[in-house]
PDB file of N, CA and C in Angstrom:
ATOM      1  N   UNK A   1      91.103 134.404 -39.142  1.00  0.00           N
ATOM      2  CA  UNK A   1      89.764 134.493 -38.606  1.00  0.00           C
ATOM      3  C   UNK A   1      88.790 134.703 -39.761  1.00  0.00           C
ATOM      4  N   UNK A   2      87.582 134.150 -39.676  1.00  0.00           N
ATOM      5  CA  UNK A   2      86.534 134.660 -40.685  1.00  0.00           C
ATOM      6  C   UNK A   2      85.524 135.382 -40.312  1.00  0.00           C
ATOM      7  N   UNK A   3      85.109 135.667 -41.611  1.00  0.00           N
ATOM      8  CA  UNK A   3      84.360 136.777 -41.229  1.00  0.00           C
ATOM      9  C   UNK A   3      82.613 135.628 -41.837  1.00  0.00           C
ATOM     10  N   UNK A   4      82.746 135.005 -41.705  1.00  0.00           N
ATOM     11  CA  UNK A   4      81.513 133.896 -42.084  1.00  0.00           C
ATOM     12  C   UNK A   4      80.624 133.553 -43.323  1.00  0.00           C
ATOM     13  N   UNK A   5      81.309 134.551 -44.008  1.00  0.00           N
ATOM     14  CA  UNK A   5      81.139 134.554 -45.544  1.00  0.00           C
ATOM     15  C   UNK A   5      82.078 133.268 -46.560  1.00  0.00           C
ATOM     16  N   UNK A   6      81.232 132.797 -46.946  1.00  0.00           N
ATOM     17  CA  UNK A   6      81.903 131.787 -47.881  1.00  0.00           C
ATOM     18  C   UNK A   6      82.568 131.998 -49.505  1.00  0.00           C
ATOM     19  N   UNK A   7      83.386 131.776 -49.806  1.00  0.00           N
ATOM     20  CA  UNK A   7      83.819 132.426 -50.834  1.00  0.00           C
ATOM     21  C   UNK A   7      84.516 131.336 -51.171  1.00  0.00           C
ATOM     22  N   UNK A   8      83.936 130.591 -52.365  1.00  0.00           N
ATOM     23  CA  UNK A   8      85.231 129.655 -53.101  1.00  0.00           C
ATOM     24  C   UNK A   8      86.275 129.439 -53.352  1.00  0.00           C
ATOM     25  N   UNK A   9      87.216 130.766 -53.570  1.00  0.00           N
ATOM     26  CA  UNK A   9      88.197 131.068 -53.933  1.00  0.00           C
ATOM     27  C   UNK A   9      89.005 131.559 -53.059  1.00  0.00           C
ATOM     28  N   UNK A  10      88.848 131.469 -52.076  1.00  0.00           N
ATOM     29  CA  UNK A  10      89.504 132.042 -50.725  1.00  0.00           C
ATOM     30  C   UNK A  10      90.297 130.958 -49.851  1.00  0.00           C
ATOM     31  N   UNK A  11      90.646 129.782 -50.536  1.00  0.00           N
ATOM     32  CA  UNK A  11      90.988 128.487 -49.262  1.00  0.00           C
ATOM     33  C   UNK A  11      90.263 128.322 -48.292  1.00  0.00           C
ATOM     34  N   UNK A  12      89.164 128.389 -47.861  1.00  0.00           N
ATOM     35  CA  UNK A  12      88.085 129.027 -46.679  1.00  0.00           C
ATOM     36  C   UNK A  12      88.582 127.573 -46.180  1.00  0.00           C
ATOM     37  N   UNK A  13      89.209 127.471 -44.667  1.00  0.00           N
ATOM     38  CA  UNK A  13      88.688 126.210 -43.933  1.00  0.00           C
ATOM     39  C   UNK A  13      88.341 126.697 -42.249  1.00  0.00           C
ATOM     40  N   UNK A  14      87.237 125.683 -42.210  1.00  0.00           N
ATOM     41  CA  UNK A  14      86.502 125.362 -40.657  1.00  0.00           C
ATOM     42  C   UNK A  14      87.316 124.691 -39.815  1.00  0.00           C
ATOM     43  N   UNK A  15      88.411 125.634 -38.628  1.00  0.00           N
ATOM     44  CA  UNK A  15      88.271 124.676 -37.332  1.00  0.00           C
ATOM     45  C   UNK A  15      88.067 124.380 -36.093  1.00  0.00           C
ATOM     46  N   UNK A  16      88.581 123.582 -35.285  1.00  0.00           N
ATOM     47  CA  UNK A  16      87.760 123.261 -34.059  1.00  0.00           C
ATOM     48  C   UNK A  16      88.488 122.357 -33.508  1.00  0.00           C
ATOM     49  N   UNK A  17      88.637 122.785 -32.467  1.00  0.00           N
ATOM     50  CA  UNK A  17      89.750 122.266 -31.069  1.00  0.00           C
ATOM     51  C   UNK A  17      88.427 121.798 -30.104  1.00  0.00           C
ATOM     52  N   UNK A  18      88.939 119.927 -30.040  1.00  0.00           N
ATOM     53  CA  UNK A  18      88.114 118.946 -29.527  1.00  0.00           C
ATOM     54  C   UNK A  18      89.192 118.778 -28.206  1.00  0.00           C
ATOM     55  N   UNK A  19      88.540 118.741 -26.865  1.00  0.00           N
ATOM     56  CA  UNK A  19      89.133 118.066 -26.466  1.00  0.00           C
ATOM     57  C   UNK A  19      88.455 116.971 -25.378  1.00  0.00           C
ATOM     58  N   UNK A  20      89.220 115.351 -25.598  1.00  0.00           N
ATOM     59  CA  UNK A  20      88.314 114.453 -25.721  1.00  0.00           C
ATOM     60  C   UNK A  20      89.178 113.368 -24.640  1.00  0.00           C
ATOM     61  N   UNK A  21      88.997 112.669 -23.875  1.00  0.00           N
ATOM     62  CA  UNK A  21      89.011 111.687 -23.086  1.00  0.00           C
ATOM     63  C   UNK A  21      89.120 110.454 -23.397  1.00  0.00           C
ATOM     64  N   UNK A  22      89.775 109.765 -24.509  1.00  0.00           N
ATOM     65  CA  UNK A  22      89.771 108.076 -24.983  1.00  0.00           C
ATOM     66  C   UNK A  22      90.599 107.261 -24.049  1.00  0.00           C
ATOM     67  N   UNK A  23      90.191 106.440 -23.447  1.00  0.00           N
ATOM     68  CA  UNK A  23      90.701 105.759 -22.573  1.00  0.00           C
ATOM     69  C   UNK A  23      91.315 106.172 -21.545  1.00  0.00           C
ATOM     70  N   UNK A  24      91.018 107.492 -20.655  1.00  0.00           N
ATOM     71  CA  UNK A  24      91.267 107.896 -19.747  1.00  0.00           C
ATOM     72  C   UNK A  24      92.136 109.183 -19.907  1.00  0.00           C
ATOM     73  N   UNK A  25      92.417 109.286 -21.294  1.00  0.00           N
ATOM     74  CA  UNK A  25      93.874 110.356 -20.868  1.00  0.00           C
ATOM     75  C   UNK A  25      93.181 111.757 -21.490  1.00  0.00           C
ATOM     76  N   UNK A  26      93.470 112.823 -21.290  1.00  0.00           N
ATOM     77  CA  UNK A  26      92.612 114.167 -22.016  1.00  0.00           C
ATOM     78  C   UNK A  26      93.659 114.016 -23.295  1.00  0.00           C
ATOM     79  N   UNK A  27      92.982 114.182 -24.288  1.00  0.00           N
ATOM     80  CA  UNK A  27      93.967 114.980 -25.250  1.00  0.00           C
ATOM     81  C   UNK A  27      92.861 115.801 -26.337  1.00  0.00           C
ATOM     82  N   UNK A  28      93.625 116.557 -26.626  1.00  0.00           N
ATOM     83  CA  UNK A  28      93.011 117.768 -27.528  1.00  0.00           C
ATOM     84  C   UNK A  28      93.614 117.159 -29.299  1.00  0.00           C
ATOM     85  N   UNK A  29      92.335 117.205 -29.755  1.00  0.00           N
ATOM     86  CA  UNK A  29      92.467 117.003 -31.144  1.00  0.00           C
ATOM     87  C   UNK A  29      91.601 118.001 -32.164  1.00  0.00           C
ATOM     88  N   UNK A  30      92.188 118.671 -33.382  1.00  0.00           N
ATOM     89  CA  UNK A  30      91.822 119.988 -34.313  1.00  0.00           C
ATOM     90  C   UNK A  30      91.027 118.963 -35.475  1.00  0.00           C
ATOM     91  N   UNK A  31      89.670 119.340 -35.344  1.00  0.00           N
ATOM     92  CA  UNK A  31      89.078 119.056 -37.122  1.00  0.00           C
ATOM     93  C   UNK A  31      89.409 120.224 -37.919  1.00  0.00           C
ATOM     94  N   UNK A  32      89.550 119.649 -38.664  1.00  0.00           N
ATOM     95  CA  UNK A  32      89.491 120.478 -39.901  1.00  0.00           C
ATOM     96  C   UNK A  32      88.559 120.240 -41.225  1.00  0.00           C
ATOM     97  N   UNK A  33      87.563 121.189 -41.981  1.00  0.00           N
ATOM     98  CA  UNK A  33      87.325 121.386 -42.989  1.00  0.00           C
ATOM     99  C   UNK A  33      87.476 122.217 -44.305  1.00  0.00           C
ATOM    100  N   UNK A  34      88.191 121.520 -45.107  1.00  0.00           N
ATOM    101  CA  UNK A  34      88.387 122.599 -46.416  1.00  0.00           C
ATOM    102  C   UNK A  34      87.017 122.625 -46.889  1.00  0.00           C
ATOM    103  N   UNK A  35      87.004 124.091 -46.738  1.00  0.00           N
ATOM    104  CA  UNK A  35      84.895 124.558 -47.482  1.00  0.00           C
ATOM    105  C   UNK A  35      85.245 124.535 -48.852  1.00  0.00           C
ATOM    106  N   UNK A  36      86.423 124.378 -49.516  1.00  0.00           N
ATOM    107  CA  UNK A  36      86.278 124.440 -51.126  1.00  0.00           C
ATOM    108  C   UNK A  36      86.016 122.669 -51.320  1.00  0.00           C
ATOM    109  N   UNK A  37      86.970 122.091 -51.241  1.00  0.00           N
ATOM    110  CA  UNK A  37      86.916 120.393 -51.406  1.00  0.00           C
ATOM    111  C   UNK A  37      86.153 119.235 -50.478  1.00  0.00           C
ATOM    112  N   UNK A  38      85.652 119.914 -49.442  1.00  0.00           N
ATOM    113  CA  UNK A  38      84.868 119.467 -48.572  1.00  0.00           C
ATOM    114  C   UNK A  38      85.522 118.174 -47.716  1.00  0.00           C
ATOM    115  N   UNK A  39      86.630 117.835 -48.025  1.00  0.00           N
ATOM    116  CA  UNK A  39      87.294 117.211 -46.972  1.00  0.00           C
ATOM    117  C   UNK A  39      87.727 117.002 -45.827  1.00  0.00           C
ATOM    118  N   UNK A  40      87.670 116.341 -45.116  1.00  0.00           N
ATOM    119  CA  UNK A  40      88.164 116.346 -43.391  1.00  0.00           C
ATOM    120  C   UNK A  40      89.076 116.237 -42.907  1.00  0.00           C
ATOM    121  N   UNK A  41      90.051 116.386 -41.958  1.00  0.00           N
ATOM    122  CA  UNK A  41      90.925 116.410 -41.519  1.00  0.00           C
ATOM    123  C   UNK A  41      91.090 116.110 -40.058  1.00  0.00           C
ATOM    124  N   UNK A  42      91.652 115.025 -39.106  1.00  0.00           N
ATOM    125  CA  UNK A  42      91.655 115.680 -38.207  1.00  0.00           C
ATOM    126  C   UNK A  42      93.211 114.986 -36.756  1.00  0.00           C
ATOM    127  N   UNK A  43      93.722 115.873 -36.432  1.00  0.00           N
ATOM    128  CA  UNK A  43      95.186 116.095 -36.012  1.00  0.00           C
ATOM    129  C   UNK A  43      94.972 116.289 -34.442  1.00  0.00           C
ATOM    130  N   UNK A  44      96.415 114.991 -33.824  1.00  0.00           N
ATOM    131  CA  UNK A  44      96.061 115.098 -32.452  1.00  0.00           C
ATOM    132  C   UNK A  44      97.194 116.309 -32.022  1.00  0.00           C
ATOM    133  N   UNK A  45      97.026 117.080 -30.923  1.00  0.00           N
ATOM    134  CA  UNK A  45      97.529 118.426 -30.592  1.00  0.00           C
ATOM    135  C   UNK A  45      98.603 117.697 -29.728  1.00  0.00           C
TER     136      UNK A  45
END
Protein backbone atom coordinates (compact mmCIF):
# COMPACT_ATOMS: atom_id res chain seq x y z
CA UNK A 1 0.00 0.00 0.00
CA UNK A 2 1.22 3.63 -0.36
CA UNK A 3 1.35 6.11 1.46
CA UNK A 4 1.29 8.70 -1.76
CA UNK A 5 4.58 9.97 -1.47
CA UNK A 6 6.85 9.45 -4.35
CA UNK A 7 10.22 8.38 -3.80
CA UNK A 8 12.58 7.22 -6.61
CA UNK A 9 14.21 4.73 -4.98
CA UNK A 10 11.49 2.83 -3.58
CA UNK A 11 10.21 0.62 -6.81
CA UNK A 12 7.03 2.87 -6.34
CA UNK A 13 4.34 1.29 -8.81
CA UNK A 14 0.58 2.51 -9.57
CA UNK A 15 -2.24 -0.06 -9.76
CA UNK A 16 -5.62 -0.52 -10.91
CA UNK A 17 -8.09 -3.27 -11.41
CA UNK A 18 -10.20 -2.47 -14.72
CA UNK A 19 -12.97 -4.29 -15.20
CA UNK A 20 -14.13 -4.12 -18.80
CA UNK A 21 -16.68 -5.75 -21.22
CA UNK A 22 -14.90 -6.48 -24.89
CA UNK A 23 -17.15 -8.23 -26.87
CA UNK A 24 -19.60 -9.18 -24.43
CA UNK A 25 -17.71 -11.13 -21.83
CA UNK A 26 -16.67 -9.17 -18.29
CA UNK A 27 -13.15 -9.61 -17.65
CA UNK A 28 -11.00 -7.81 -15.20
CA UNK A 29 -7.69 -6.52 -16.35
CA UNK A 30 -4.59 -4.78 -13.75
CA UNK A 31 -2.61 -1.58 -15.22
CA UNK A 32 0.27 -1.14 -14.03
CA UNK A 33 2.78 1.79 -13.64
CA UNK A 34 6.43 1.73 -12.65
CA UNK A 35 6.73 5.59 -11.17
CA UNK A 36 10.59 5.11 -11.48
CA UNK A 37 10.75 4.06 -15.45
CA UNK A 38 7.45 5.25 -16.31
CA UNK A 39 6.35 2.26 -18.15
CA UNK A 40 3.05 0.46 -18.58
CA UNK A 41 1.92 -2.64 -18.06
CA UNK A 42 -1.15 -4.22 -18.40
CA UNK A 43 -2.37 -8.09 -17.42
CA UNK A 44 -5.66 -9.90 -17.99
CA UNK A 45 -6.88 -11.35 -14.37
Amino acid sequence: MSDGLFRPDDRARALWRVEAAPIGSLTTFQLERDETSGEWRITSL
